[in-house]
PDB file of N, CA and C in Angstrom:
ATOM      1  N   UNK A   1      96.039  71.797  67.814  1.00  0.00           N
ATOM      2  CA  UNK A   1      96.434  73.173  67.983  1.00  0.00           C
ATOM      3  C   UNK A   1      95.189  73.996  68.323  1.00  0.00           C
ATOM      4  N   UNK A   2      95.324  74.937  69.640  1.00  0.00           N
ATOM      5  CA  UNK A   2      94.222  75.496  69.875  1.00  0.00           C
ATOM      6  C   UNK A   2      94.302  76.617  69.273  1.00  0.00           C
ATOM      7  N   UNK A   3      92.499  76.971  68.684  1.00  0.00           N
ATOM      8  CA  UNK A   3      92.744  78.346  67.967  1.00  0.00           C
ATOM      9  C   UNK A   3      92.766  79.569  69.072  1.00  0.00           C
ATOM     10  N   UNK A   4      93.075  80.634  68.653  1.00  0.00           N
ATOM     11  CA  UNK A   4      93.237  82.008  68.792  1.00  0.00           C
ATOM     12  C   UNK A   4      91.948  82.756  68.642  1.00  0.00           C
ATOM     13  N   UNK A   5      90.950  82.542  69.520  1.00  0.00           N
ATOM     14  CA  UNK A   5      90.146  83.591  69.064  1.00  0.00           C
ATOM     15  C   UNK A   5      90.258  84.540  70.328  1.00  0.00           C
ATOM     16  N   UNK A   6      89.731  85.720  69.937  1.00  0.00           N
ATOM     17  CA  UNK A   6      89.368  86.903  70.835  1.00  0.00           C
ATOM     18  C   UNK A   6      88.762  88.129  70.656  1.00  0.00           C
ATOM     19  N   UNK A   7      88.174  88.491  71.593  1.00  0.00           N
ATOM     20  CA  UNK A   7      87.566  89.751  70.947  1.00  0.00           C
ATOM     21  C   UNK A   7      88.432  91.400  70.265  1.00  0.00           C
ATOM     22  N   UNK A   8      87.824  91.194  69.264  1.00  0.00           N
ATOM     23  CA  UNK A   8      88.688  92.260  68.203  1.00  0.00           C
ATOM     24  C   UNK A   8      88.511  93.320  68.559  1.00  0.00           C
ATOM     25  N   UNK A   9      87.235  94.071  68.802  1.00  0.00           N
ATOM     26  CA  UNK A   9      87.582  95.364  69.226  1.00  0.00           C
ATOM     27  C   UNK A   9      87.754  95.471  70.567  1.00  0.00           C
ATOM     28  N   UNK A  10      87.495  94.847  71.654  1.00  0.00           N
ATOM     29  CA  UNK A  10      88.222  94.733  73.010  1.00  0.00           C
ATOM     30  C   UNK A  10      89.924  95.197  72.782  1.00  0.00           C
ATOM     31  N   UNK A  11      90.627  94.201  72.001  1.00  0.00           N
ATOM     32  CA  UNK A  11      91.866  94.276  71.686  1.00  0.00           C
ATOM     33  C   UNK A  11      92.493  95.673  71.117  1.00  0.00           C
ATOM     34  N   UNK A  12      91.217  95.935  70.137  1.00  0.00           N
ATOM     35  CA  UNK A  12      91.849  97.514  69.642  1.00  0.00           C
ATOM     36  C   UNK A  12      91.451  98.522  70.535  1.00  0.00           C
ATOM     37  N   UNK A  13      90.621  98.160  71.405  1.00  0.00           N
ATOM     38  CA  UNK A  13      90.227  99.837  71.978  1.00  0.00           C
ATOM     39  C   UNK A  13      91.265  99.406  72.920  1.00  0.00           C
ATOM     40  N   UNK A  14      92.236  98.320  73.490  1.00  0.00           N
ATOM     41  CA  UNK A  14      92.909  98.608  74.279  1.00  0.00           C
ATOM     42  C   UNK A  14      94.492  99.043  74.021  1.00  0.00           C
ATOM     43  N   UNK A  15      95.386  98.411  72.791  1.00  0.00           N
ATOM     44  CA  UNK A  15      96.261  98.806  72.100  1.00  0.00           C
ATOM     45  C   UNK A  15      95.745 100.591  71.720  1.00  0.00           C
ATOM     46  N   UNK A  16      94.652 100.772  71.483  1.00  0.00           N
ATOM     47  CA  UNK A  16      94.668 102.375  71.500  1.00  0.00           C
ATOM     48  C   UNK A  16      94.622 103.328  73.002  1.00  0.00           C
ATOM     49  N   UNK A  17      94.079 102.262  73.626  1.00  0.00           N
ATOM     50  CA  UNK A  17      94.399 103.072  74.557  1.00  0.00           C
ATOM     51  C   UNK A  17      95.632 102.832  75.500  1.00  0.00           C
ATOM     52  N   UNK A  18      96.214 102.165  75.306  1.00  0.00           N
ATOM     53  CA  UNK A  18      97.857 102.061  75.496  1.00  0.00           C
ATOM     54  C   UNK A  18      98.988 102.589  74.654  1.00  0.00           C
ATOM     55  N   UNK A  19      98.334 103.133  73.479  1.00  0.00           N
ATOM     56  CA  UNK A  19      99.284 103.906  72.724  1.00  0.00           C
ATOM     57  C   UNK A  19      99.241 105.145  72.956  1.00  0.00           C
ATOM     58  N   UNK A  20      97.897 105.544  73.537  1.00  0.00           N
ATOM     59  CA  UNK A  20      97.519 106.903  74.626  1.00  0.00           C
ATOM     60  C   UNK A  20      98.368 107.219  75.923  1.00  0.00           C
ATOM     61  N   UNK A  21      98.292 106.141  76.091  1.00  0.00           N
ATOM     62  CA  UNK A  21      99.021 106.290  77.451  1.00  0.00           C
ATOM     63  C   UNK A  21     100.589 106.795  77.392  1.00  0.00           C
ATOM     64  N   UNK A  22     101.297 106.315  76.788  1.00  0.00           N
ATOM     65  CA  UNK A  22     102.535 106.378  76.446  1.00  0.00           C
ATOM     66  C   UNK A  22     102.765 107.764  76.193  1.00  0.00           C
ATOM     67  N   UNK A  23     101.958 108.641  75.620  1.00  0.00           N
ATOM     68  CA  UNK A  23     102.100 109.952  75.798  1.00  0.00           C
ATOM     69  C   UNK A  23     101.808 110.510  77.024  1.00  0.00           C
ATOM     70  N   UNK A  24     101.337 109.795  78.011  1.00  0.00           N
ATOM     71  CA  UNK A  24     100.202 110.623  78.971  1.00  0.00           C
ATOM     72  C   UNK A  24     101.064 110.113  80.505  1.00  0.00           C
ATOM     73  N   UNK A  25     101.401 108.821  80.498  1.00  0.00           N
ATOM     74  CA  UNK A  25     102.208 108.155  81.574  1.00  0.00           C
ATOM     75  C   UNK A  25     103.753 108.172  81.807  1.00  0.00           C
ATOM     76  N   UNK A  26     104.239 108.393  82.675  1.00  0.00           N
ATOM     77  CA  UNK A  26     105.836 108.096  82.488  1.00  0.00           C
ATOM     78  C   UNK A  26     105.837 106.790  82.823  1.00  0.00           C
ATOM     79  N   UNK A  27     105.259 106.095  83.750  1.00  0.00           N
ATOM     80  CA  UNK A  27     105.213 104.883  83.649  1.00  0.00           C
ATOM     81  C   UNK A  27     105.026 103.484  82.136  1.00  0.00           C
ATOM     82  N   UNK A  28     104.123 104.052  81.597  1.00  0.00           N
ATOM     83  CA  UNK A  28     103.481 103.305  80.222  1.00  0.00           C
ATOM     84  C   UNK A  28     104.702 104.032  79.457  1.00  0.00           C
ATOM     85  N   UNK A  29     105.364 104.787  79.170  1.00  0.00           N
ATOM     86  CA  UNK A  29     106.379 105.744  78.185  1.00  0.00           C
ATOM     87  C   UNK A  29     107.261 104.625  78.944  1.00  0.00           C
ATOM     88  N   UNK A  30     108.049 104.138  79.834  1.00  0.00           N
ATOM     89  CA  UNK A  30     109.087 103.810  80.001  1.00  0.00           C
ATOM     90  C   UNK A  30     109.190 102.150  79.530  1.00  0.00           C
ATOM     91  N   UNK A  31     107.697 101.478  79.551  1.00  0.00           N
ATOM     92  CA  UNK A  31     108.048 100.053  79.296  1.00  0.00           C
ATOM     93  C   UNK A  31     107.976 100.171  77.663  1.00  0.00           C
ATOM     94  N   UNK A  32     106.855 101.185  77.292  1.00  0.00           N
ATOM     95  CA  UNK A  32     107.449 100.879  76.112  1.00  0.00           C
ATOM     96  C   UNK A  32     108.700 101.414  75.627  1.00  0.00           C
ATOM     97  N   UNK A  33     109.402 102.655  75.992  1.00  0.00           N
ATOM     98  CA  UNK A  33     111.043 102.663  75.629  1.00  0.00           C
ATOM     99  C   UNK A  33     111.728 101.258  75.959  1.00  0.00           C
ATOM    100  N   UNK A  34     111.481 100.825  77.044  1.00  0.00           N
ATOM    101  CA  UNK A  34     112.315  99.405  77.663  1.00  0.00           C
ATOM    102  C   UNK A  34     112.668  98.460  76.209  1.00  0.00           C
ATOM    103  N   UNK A  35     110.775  98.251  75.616  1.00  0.00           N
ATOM    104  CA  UNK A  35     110.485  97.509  74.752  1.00  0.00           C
ATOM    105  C   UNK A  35     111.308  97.734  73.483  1.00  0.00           C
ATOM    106  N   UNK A  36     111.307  99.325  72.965  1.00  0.00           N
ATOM    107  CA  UNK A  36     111.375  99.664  71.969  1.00  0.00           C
ATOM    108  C   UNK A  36     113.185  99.420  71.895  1.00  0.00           C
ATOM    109  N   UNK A  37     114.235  99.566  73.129  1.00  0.00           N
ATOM    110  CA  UNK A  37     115.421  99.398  73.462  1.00  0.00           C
ATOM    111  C   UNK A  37     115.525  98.027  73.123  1.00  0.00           C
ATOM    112  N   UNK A  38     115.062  96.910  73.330  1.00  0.00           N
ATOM    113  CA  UNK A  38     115.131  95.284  73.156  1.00  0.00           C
ATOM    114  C   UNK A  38     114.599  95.182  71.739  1.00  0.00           C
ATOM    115  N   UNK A  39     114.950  95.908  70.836  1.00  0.00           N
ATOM    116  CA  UNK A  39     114.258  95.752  69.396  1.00  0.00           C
ATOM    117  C   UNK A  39     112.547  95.341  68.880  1.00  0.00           C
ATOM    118  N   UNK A  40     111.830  95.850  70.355  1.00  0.00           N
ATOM    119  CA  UNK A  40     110.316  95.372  69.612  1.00  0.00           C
ATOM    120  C   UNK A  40     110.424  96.459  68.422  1.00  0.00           C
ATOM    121  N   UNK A  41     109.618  96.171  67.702  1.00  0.00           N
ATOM    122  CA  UNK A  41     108.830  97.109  66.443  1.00  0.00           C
ATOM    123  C   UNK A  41     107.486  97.817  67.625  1.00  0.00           C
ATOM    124  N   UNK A  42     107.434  99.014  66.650  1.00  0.00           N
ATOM    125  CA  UNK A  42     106.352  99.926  67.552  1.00  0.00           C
ATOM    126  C   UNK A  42     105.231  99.080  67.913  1.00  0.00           C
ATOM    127  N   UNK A  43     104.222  98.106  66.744  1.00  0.00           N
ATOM    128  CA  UNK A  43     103.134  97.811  66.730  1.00  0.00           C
ATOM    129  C   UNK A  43     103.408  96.502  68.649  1.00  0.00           C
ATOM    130  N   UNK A  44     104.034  95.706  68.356  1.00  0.00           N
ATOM    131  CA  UNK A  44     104.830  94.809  69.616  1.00  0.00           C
ATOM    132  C   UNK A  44     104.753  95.175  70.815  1.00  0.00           C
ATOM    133  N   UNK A  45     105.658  96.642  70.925  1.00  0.00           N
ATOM    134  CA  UNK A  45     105.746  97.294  71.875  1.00  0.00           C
ATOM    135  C   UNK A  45     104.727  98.234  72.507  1.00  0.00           C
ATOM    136  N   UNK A  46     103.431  98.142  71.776  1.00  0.00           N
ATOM    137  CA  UNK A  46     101.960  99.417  72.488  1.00  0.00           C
ATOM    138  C   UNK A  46     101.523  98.014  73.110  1.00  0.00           C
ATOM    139  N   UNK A  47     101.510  96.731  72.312  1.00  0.00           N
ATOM    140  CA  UNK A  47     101.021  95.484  72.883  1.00  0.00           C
ATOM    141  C   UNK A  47     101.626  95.147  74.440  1.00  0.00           C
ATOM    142  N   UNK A  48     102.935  95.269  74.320  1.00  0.00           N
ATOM    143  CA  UNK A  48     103.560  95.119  75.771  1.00  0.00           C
ATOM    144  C   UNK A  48     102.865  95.803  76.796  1.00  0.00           C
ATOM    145  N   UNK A  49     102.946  97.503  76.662  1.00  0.00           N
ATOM    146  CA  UNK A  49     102.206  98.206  76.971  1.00  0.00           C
ATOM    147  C   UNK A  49     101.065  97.820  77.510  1.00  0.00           C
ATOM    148  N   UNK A  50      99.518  97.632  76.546  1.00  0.00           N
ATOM    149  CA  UNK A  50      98.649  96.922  76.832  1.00  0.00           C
ATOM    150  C   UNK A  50      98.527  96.108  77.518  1.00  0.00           C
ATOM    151  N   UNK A  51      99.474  94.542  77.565  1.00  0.00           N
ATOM    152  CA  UNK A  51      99.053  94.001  78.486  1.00  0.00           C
ATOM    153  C   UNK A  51      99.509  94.092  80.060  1.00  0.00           C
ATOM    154  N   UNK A  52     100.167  95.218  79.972  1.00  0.00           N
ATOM    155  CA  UNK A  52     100.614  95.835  81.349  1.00  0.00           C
ATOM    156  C   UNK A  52      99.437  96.722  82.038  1.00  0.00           C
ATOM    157  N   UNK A  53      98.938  97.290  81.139  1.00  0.00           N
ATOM    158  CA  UNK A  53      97.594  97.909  81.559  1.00  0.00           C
ATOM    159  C   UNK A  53      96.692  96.721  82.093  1.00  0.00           C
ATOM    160  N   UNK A  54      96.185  95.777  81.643  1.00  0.00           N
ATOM    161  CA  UNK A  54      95.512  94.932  81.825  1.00  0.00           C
ATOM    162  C   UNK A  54      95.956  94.068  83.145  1.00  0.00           C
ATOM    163  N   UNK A  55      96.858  94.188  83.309  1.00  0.00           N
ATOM    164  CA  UNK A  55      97.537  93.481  84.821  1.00  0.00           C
ATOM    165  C   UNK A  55      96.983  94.748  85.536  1.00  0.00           C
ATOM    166  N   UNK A  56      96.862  95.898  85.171  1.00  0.00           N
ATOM    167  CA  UNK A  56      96.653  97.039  86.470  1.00  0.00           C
ATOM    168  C   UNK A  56      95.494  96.922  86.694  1.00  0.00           C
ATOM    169  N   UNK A  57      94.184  97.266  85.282  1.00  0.00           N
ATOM    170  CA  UNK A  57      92.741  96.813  85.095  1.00  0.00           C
ATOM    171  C   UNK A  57      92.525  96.235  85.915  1.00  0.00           C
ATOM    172  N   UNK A  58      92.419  94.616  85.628  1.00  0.00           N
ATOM    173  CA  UNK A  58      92.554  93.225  86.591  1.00  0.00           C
ATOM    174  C   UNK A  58      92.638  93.621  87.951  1.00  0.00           C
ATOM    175  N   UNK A  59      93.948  94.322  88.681  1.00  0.00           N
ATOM    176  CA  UNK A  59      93.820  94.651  89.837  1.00  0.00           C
ATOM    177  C   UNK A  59      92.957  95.515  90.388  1.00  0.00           C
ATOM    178  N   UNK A  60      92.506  96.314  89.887  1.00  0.00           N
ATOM    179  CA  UNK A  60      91.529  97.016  90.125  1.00  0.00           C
ATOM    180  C   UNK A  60      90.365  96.629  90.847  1.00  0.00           C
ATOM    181  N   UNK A  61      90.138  95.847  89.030  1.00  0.00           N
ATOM    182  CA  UNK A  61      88.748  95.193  89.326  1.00  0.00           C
ATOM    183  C   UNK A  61      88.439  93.952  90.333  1.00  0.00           C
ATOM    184  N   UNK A  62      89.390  93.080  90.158  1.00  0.00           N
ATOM    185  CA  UNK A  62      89.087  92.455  91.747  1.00  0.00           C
ATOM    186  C   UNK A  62      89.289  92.843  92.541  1.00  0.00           C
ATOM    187  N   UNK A  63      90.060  94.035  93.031  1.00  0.00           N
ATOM    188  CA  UNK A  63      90.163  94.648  94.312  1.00  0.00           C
ATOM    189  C   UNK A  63      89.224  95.597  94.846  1.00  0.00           C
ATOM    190  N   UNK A  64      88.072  95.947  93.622  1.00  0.00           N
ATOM    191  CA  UNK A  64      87.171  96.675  93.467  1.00  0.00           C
ATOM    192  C   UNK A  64      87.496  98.581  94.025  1.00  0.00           C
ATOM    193  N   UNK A  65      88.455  98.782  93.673  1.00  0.00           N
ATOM    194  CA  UNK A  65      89.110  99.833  93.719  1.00  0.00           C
ATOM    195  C   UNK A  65      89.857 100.834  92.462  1.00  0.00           C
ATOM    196  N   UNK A  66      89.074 102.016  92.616  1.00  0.00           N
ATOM    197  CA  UNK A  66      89.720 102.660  91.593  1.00  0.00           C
ATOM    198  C   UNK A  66      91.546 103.040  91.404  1.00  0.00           C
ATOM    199  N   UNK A  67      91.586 102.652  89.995  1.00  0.00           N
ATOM    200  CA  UNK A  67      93.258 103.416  89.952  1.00  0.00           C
ATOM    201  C   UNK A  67      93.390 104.562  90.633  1.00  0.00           C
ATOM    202  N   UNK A  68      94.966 104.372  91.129  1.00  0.00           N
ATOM    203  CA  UNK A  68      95.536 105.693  91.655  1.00  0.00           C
ATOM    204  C   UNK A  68      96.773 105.504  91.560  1.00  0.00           C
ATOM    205  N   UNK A  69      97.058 106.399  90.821  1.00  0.00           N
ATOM    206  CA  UNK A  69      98.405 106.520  90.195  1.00  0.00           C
ATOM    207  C   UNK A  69      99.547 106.724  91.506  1.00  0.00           C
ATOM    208  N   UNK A  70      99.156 107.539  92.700  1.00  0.00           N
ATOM    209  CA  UNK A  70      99.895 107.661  94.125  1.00  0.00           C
ATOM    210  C   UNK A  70     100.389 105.991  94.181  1.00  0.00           C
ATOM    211  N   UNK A  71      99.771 105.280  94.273  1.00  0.00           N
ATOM    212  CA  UNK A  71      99.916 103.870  95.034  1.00  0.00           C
ATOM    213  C   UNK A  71     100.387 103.065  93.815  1.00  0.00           C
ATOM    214  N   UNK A  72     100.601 102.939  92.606  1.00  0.00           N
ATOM    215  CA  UNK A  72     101.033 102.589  91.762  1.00  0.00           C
ATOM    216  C   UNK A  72     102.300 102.024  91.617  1.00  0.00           C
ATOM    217  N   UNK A  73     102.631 100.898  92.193  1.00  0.00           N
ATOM    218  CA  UNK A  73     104.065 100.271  92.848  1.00  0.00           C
ATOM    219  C   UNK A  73     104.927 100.661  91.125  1.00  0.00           C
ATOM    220  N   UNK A  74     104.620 100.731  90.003  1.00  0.00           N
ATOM    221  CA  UNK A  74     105.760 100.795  88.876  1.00  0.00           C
ATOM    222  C   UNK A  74     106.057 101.805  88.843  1.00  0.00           C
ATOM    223  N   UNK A  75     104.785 102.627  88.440  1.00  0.00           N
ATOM    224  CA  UNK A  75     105.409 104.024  88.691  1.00  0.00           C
ATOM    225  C   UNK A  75     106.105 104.913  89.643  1.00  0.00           C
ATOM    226  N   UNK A  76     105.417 104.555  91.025  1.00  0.00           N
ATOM    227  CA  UNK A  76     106.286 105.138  92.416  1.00  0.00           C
ATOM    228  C   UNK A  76     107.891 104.591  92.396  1.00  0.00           C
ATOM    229  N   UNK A  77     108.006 103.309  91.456  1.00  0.00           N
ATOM    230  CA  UNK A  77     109.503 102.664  91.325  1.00  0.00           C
ATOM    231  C   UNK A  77     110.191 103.718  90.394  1.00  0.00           C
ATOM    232  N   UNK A  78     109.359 103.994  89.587  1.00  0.00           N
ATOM    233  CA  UNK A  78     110.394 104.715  88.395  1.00  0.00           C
ATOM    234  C   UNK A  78     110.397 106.141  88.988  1.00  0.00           C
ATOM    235  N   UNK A  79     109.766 106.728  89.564  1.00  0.00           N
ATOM    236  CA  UNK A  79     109.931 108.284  89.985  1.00  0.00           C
ATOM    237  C   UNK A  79     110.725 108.234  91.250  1.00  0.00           C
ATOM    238  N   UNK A  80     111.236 106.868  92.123  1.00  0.00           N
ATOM    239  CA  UNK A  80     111.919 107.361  92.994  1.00  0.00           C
ATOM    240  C   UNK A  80     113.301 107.336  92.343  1.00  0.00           C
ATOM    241  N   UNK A  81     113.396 106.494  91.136  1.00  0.00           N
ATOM    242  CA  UNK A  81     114.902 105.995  90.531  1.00  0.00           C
ATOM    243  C   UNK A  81     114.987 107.529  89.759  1.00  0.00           C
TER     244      UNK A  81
END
């Protein structure tokens, strides 16, 4: 069984800053409602969150391009619906 390690405060400064978001994004507010609708518990659902951020991060950074919320294929999905 492989262990679980990872960096701890990496993990918390990002669950905090995905629990930020959720106030701040309609995008990040909607996966976690999605989440919170499919019975996650809050703590579950900032995690979902999080690692949705981290798929955007990631793109970023190898694309070496800053976020922009304009071009943002989830969010431009949810504001045209």
């Amino acid at each position: 069984m492989a262990s679980r390690v990872c960096d701890k405060q990496l993990r918390s400064a990002l669950v905090d800053f995905a629990q930020d978001s959720v106030k701040a994004s309609p995008w990040a507010r909607d996966i976690y409602d999605r989440a919170r609708s499919r019975g996650c518990r809050h703590p579950h659902a900032v995690r979902i969150v999080a690692r949705a951020w981290v798929r955007v991060i990631w793109r970023c950074w190898t694309q070496g391009v800053p976020y922009d919320p304009t071009i943002h294929g989830g969010l431009n999905k949810l504001v045209a619906a």
